[in-house]
C-alpha atoms as a PDB file:
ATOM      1  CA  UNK A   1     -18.662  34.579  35.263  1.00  0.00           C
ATOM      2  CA  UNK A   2     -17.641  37.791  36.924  1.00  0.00           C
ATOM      3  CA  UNK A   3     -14.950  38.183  39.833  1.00  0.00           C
ATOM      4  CA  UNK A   4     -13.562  40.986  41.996  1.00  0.00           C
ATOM      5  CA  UNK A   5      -9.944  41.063  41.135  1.00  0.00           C
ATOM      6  CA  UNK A   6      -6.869  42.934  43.441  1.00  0.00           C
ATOM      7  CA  UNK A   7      -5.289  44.396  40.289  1.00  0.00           C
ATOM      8  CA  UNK A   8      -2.673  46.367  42.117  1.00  0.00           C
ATOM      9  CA  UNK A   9      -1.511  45.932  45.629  1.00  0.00           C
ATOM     10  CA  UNK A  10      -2.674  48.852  47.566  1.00  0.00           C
ATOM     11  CA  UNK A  11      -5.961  50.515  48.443  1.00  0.00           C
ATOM     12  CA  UNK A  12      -9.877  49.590  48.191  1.00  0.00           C
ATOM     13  CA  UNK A  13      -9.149  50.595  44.727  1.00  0.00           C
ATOM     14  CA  UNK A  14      -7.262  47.854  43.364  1.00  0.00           C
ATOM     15  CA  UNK A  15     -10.270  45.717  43.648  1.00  0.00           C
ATOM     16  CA  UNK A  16     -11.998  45.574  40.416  1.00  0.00           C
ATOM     17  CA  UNK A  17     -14.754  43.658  38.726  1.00  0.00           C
ATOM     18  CA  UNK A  18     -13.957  41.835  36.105  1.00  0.00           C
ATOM     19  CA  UNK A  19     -14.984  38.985  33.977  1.00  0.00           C
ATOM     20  CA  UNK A  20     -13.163  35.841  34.267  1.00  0.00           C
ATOM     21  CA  UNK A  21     -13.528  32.109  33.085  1.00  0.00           C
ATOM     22  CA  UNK A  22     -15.954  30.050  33.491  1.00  0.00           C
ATOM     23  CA  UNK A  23     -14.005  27.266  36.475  1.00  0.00           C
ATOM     24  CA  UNK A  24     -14.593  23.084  35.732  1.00  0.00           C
ATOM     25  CA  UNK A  25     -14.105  20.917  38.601  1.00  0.00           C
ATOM     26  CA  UNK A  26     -11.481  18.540  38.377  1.00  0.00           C
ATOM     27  CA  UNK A  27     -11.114  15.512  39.557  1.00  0.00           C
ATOM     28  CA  UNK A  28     -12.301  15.431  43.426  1.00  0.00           C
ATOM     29  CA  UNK A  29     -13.612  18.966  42.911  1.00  0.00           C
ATOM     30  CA  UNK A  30     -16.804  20.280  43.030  1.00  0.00           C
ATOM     31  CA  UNK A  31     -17.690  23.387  41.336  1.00  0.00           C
ATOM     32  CA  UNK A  32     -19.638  26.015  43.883  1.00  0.00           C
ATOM     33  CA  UNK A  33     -21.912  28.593  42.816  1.00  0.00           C
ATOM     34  CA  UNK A  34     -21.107  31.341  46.080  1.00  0.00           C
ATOM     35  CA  UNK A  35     -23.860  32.676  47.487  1.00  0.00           C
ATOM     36  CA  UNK A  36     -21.975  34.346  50.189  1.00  0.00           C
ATOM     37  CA  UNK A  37     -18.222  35.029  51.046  1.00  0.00           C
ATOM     38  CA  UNK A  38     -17.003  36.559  54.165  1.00  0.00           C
ATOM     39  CA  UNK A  39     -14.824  39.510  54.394  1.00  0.00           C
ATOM     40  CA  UNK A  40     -11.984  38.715  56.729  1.00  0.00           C
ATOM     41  CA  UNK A  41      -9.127  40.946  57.827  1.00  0.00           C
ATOM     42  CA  UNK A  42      -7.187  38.430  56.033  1.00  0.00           C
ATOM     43  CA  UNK A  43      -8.313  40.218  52.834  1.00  0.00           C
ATOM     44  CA  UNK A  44      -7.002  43.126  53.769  1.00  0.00           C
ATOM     45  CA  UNK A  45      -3.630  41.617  54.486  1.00  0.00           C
ATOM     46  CA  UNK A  46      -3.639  40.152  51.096  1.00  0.00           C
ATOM     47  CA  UNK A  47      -4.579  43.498  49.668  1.00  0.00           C
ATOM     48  CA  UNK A  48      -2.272  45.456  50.898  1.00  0.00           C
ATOM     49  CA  UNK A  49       0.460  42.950  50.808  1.00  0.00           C
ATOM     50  CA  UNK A  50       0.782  42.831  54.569  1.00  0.00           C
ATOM     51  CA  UNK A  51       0.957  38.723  54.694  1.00  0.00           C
ATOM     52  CA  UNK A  52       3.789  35.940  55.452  1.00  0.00           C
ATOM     53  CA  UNK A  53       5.057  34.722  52.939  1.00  0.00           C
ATOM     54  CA  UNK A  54       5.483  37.949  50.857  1.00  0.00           C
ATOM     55  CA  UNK A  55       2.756  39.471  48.800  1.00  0.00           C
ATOM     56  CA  UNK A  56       1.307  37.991  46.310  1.00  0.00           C
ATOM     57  CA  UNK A  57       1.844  39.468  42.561  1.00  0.00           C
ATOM     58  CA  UNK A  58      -1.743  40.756  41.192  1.00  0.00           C
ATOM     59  CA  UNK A  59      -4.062  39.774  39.786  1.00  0.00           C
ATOM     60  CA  UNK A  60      -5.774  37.389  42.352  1.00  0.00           C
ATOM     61  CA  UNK A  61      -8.700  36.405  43.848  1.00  0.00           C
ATOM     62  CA  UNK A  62      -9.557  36.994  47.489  1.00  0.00           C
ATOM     63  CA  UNK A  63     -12.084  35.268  49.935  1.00  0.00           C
ATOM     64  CA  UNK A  64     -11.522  32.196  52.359  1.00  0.00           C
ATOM     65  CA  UNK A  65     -15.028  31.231  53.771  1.00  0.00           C
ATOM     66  CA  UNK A  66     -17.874  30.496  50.819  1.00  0.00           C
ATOM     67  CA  UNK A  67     -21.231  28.997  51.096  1.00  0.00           C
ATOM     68  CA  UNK A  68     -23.542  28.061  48.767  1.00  0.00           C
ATOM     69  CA  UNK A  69     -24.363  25.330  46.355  1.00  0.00           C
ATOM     70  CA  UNK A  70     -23.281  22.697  43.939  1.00  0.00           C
ATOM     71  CA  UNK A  71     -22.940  23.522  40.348  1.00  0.00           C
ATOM     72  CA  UNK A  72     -21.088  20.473  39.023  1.00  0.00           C
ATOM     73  CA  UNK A  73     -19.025  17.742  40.030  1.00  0.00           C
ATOM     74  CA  UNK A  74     -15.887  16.423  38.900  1.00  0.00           C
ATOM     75  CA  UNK A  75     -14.998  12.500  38.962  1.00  0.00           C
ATOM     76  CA  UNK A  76     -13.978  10.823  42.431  1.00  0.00           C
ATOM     77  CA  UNK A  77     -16.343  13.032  44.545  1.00  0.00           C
ATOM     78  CA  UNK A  78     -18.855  11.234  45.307  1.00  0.00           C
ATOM     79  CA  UNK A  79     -20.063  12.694  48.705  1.00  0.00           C
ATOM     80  CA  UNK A  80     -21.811  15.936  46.778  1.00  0.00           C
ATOM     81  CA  UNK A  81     -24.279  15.962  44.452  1.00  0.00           C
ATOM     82  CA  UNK A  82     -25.415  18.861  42.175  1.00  0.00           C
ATOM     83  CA  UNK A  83     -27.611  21.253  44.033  1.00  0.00           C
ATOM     84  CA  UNK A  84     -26.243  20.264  47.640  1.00  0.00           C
ATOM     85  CA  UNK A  85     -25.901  23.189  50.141  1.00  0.00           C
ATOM     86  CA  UNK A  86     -22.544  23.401  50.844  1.00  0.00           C
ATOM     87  CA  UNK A  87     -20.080  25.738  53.208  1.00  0.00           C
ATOM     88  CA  UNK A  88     -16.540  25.718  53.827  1.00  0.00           C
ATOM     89  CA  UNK A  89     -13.062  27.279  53.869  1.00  0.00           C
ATOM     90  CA  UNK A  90     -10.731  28.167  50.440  1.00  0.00           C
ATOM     91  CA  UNK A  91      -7.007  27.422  51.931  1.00  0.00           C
ATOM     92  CA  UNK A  92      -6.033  30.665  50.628  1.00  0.00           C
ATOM     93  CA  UNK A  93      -2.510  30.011  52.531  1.00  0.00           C
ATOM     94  CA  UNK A  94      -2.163  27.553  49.798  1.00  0.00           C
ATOM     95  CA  UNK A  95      -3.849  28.995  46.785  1.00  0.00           C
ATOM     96  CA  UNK A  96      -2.680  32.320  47.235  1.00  0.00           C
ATOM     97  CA  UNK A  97      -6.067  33.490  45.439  1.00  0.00           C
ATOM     98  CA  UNK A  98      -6.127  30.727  42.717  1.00  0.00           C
ATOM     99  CA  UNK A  99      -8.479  30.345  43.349  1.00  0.00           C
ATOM    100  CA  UNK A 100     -10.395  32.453  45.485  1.00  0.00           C
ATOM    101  CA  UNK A 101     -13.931  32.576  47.010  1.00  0.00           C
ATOM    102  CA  UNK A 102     -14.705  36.379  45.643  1.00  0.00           C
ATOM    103  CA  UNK A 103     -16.596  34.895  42.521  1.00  0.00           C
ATOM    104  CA  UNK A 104     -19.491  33.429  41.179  1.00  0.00           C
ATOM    105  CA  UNK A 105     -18.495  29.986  41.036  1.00  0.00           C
ATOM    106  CA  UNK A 106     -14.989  27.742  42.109  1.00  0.00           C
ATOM    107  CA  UNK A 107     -13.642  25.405  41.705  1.00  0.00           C
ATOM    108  CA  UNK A 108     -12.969  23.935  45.424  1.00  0.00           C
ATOM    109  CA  UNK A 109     -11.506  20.325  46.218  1.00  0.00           C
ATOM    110  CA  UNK A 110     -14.545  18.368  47.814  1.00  0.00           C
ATOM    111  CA  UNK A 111     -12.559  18.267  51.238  1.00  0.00           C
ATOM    112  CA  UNK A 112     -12.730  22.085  51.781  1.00  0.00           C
ATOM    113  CA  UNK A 113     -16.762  21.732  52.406  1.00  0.00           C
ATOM    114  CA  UNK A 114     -19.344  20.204  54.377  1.00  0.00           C
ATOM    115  CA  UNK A 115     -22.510  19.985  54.040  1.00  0.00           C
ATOM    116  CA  UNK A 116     -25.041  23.023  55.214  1.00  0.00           C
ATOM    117  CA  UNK A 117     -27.512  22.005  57.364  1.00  0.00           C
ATOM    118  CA  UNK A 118     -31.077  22.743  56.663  1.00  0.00           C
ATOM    119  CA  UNK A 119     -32.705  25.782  57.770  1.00  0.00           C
ATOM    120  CA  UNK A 120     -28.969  27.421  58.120  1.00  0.00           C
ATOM    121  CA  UNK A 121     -28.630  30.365  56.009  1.00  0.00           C
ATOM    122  CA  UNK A 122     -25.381  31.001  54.153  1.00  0.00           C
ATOM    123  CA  UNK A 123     -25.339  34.249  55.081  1.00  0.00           C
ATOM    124  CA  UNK A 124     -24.341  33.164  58.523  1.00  0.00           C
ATOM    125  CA  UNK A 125     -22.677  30.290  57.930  1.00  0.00           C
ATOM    126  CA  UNK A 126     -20.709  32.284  55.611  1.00  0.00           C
ATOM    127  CA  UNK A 127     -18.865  33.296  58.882  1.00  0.00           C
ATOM    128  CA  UNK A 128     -17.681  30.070  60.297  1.00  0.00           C
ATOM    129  CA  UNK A 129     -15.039  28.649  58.623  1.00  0.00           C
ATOM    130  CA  UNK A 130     -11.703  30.507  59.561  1.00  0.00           C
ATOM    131  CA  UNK A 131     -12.832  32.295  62.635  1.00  0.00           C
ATOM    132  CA  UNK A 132     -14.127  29.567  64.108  1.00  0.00           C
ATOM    133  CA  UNK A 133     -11.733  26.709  63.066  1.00  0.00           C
ATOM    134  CA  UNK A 134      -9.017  29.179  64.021  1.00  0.00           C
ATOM    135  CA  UNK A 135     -10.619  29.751  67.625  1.00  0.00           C
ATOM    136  CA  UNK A 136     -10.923  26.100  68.300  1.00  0.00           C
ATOM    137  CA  UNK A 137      -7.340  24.841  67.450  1.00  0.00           C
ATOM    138  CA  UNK A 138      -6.127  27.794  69.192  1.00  0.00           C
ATOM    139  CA  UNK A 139      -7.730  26.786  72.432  1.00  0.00           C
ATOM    140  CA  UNK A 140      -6.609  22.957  71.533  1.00  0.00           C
ATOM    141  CA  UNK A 141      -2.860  24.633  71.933  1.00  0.00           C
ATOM    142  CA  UNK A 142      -3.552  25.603  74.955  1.00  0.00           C
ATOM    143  CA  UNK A 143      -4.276  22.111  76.316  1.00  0.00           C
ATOM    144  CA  UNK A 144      -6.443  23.320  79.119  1.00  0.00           C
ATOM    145  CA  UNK A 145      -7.576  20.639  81.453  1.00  0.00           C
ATOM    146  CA  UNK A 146     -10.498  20.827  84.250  1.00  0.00           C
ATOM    147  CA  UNK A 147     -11.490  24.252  84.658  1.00  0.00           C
ATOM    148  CA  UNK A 148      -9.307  27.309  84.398  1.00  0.00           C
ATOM    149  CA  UNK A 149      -9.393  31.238  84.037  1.00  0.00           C
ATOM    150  CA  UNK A 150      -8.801  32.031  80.135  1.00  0.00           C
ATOM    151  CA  UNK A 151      -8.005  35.596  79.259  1.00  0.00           C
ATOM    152  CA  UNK A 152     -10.020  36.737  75.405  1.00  0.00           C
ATOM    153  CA  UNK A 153      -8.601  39.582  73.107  1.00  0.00           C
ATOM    154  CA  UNK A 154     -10.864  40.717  70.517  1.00  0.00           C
ATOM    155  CA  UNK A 155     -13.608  38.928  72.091  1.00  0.00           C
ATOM    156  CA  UNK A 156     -16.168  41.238  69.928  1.00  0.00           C
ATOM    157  CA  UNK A 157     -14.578  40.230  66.707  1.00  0.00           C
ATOM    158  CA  UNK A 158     -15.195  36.609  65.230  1.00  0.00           C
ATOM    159  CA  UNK A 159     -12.045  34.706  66.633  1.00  0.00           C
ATOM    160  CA  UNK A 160     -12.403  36.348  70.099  1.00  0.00           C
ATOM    161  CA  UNK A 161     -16.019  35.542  69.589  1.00  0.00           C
ATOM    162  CA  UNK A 162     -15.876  31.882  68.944  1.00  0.00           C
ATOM    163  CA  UNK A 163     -13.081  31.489  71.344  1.00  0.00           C
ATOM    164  CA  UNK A 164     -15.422  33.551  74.407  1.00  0.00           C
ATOM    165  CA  UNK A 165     -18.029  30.709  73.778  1.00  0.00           C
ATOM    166  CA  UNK A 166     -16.078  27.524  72.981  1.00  0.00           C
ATOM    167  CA  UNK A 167     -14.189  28.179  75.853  1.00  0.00           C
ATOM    168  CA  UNK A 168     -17.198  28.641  78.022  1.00  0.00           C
ATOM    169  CA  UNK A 169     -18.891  25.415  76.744  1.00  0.00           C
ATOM    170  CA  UNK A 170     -16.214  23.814  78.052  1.00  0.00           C
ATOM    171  CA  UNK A 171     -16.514  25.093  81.756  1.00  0.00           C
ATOM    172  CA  UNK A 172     -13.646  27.856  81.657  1.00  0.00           C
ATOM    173  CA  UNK A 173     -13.992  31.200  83.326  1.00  0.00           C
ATOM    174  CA  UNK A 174     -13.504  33.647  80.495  1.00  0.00           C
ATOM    175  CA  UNK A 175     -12.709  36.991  81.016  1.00  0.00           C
ATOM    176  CA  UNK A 176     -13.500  38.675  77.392  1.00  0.00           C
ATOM    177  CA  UNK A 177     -11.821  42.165  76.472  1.00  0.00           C
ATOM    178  CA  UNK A 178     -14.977  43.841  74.354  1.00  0.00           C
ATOM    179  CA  UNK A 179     -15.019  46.945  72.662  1.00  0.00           C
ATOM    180  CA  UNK A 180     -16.547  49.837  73.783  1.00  0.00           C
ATOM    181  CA  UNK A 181     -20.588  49.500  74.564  1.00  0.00           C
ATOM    182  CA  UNK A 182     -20.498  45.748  73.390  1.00  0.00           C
ATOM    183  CA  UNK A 183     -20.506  44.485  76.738  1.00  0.00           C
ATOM    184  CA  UNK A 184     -24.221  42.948  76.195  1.00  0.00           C
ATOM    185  CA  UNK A 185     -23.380  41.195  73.497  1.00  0.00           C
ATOM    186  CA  UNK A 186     -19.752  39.651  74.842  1.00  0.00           C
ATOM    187  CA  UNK A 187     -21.536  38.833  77.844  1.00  0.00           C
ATOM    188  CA  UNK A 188     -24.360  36.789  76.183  1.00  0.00           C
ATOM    189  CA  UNK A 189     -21.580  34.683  74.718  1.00  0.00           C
ATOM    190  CA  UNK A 190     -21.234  33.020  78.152  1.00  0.00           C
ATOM    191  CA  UNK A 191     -18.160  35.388  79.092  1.00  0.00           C
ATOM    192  CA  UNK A 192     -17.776  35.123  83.567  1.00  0.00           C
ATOM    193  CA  UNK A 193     -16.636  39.130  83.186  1.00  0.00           C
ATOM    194  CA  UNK A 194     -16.921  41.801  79.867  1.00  0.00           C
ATOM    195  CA  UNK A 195     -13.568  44.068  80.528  1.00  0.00           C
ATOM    196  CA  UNK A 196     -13.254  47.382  78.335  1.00  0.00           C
ATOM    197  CA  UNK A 197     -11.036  47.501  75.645  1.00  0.00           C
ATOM    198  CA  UNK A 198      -9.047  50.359  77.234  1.00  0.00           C
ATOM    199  CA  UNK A 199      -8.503  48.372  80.423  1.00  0.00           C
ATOM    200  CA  UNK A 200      -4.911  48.027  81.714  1.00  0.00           C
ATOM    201  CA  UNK A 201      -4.323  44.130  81.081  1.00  0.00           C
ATOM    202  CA  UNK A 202      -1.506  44.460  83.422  1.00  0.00           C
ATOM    203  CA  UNK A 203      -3.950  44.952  86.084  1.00  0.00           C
ATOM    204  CA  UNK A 204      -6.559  41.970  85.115  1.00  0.00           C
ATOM    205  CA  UNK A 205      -3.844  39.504  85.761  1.00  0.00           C
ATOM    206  CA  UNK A 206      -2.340  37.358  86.250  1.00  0.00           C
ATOM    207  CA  UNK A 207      -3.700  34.587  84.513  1.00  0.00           C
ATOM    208  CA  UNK A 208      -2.794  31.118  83.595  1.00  0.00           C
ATOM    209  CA  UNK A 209      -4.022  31.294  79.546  1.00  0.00           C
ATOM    210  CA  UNK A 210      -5.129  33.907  77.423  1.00  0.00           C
ATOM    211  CA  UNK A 211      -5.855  33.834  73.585  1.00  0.00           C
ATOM    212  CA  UNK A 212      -4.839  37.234  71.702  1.00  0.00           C
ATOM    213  CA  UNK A 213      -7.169  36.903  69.434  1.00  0.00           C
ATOM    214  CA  UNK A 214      -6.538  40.669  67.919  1.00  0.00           C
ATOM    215  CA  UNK A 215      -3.383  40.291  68.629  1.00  0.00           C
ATOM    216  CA  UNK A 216      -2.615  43.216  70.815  1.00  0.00           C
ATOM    217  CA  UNK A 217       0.854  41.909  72.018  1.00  0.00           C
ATOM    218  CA  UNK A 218       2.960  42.692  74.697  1.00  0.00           C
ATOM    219  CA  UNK A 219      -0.369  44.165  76.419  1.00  0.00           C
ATOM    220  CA  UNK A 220      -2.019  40.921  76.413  1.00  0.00           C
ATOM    221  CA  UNK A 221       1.525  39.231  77.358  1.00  0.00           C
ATOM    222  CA  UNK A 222       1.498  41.502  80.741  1.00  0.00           C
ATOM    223  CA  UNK A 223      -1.551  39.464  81.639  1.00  0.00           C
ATOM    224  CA  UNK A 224      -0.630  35.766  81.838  1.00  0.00           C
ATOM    225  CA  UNK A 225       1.400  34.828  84.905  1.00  0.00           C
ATOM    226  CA  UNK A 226       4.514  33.420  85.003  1.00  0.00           C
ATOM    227  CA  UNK A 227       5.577  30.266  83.567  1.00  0.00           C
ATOM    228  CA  UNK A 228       1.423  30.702  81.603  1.00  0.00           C
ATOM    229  CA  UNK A 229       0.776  29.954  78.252  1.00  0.00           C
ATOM    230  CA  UNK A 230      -0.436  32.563  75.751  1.00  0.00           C
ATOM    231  CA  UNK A 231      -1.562  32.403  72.191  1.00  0.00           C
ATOM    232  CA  UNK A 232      -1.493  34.892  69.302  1.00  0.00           C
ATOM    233  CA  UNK A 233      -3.230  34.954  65.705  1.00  0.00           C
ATOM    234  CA  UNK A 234      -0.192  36.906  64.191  1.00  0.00           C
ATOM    235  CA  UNK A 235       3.465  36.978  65.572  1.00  0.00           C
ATOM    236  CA  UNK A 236       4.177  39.028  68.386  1.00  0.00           C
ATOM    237  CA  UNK A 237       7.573  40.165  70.300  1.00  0.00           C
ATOM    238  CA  UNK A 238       9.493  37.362  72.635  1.00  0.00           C
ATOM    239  CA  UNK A 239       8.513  37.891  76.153  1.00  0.00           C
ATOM    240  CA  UNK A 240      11.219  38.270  79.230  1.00  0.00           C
ATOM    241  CA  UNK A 241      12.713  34.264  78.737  1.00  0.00           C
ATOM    242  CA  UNK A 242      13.132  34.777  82.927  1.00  0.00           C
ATOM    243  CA  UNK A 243       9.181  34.681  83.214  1.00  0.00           C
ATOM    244  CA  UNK A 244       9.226  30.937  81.557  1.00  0.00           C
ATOM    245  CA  UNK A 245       5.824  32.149  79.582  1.00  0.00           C
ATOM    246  CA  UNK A 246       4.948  29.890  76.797  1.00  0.00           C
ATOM    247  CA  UNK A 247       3.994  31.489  73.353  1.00  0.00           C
ATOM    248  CA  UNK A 248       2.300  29.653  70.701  1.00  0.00           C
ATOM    249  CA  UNK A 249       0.905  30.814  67.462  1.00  0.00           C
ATOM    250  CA  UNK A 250      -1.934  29.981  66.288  1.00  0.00           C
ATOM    251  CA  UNK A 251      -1.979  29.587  62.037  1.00  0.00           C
ATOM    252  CA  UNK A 252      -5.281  28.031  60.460  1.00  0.00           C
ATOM    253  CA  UNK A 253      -5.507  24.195  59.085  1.00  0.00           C
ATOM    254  CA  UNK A 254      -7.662  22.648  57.261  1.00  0.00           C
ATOM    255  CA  UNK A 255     -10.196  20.052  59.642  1.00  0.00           C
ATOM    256  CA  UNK A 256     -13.021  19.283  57.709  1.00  0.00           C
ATOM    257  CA  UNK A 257     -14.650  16.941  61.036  1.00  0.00           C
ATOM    258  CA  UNK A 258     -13.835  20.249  62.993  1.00  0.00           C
ATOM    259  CA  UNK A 259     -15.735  22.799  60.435  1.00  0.00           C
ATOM    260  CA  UNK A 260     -18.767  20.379  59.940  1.00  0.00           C
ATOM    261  CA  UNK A 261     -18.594  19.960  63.879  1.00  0.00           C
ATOM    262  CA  UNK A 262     -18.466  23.930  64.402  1.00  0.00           C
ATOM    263  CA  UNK A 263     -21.308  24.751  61.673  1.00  0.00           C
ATOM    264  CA  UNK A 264     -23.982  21.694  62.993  1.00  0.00           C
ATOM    265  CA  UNK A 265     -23.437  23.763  66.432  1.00  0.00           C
ATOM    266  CA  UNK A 266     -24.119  27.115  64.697  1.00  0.00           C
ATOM    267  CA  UNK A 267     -27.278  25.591  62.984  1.00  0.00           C
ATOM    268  CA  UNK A 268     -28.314  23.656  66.611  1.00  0.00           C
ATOM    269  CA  UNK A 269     -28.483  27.293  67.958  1.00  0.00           C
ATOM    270  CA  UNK A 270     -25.392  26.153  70.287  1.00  0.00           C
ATOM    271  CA  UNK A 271     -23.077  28.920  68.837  1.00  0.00           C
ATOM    272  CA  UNK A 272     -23.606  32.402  68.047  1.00  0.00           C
ATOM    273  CA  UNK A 273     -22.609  34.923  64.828  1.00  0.00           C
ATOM    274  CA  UNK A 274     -22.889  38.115  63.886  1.00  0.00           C
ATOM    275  CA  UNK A 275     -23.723  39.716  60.720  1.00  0.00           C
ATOM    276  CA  UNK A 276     -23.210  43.389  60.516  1.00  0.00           C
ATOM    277  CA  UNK A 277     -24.281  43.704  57.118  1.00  0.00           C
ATOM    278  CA  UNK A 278     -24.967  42.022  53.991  1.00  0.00           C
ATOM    279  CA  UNK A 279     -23.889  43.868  50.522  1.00  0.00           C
ATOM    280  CA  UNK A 280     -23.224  42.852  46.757  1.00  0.00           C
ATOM    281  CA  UNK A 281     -19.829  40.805  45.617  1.00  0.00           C
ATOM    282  CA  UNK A 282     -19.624  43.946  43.054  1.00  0.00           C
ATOM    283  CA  UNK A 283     -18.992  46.405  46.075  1.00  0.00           C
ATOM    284  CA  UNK A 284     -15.961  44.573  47.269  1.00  0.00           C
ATOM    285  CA  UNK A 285     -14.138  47.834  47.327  1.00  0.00           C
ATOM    286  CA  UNK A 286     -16.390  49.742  49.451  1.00  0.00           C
ATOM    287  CA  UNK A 287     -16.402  46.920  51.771  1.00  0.00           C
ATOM    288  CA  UNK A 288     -13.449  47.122  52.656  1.00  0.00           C
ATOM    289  CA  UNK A 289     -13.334  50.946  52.960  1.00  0.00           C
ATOM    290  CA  UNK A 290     -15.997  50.052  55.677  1.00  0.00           C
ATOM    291  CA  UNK A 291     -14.005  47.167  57.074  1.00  0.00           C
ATOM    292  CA  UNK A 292     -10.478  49.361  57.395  1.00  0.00           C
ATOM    293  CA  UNK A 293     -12.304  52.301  58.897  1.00  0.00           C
ATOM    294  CA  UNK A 294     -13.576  49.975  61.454  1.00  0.00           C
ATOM    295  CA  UNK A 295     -16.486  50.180  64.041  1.00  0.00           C
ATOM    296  CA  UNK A 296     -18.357  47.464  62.878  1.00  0.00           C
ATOM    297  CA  UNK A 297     -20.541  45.119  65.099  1.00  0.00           C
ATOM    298  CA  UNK A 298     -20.079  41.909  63.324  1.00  0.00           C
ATOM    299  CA  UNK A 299     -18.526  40.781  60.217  1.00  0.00           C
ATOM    300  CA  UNK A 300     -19.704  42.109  56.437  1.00  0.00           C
ATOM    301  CA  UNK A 301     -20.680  39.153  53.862  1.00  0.00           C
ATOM    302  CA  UNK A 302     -20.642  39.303  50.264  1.00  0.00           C
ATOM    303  CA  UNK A 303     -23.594  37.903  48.258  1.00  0.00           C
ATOM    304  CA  UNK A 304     -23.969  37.092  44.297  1.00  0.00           C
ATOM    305  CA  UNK A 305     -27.174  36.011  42.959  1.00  0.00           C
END
């Protein structure tokens, strides 16, 4: 099978195609033939080097979110079958990018997937796993009760996304910080008001929760009132200890119930994606070149035949 590699830490460049072994699934593994991969700004971390923990020594393979279908199946699974329609979410946290989902085929333990529901494309689906995952257990730290007035970073990127609408479904006010001339499209994700990216946050305020999604830091931390709750996707500084604010930070786990919950709603037309463009696994590199010079109205997803 063929890959895209990071041979070097670095630039777009370091990505490579190369040819790489053929993956059997172990015991309680399945063996995926990806049909789509989603390009996350975790890759870029990765790629760069910019990621806790330390960078990871090349070569590796990037890619968190896969879809696609079963090519095998190792002993002990028994809730796949060859040929099933799968999606779900590589733990790259854990295997560092062994392996990773920017291949043809992996090897993936059978609790990393669920099952694709008909009519779902992968393409789409493609996008759920992190960003959404991530956006529900970081509004499950926030233990809002009843209704309340949630404050959204990023909400025109996938977490802020997710977070605008899960949020909303459950009765919350959401006030969702969109980029510039995306206010149609953060407003149709059930957002109560769309405020422009170069807003003063400090002047939105105060509010009892927001999610950082982006994170943009002490800007967002300006927001939250006293003795509020905030949570970020990435560290960000301490704020004043006098103002009794509660950080938490949000890091990705692995909820399979959650992910097969999160991608039934996407396929029940009860949550909302956006694809910005689809392009070959074997452009990797340009990709990200897209991805890093930003601007993009959705996420990018790999395909392989």
């Amino acid at each position: 099978m063929y890959g895209v590699i990071v041979t070097a830490l670095g630039g777009p460049e370091g990505l490579q195609v190369a040819e790489l072994p053929d993956p059997v699934a172990r015991p309680g593994q399945v063996v995926v033939r990806v049909q789509a991969v989603c390009v996350q700004p975790a890759d870029i971390g990765a790629r760069t080097g910019m990621i806790p923990g330390g960078p990871v020594p090349p070569p590796f393979l990037l890619g968190w979110d896969i879809a696609g279908e079963v090519a095998s199946v190792g002993s002990d699974v028994n809730e796949f079958r060859l040929g099933d329609r799968v999606v779900g979410m590589i733990p790259w946290y854990l295997t560092r990018g062994v392996p990773g989902g920017y291949a043809e085929f992996v090897a993936a333990d059978a609790h990393w997937l669920v099952p694709l529901p008909d009519g779902l494309d992968v393409v789409p689906a493609a996008t759920v796993p992190l960003n959404a995952v991530t956006a529900h257990q970081a509004l499950s730290l926030l233990s809002l009760e009843g209704s309340s007035t949630v404050l959204v970073t990023g909400a025109s990127g996938g977490v802020g996304g997710f977070a605008t609408q899960l949020a909303a479904q459950r009765g919350h006010r959401v006030l969702a910080v969109a980029s510039h001339d995306d206010e149609a499209w953060v407003g149709g994700l059930g957002a109560a008001e769309v405020i422009p990216r170069s807003a003063d946050l400090a002047s939105i305020g105060p509010v009892p929760v927001v999610l950082d999604a982006v994170p943009v830091g002490e800007a967002a931390a300006t927001a939250v009132e006293d003795g509020g709750n905030i949570v970020t996707t990435r560290p960000t500084p301490p704020t004043d200890p006098r103002r009794g604010v509660r950080q938490h930070l949000q890091l990705i786990s692995l909820d399979r119930e959650l992910l097969a919950e999160l991608v039934g709603q996407l396929a029940a037309g009860k949550l909302r994606t956006r694809v910005a463009a689809t392009m070959p696994l074997t452009e990797a590199a340009e990709v990200h070149r897209l991805v890093e010079a930003g601007g993009l109205r959705g996420k990018i997803v790999l395909t392989s035949g």
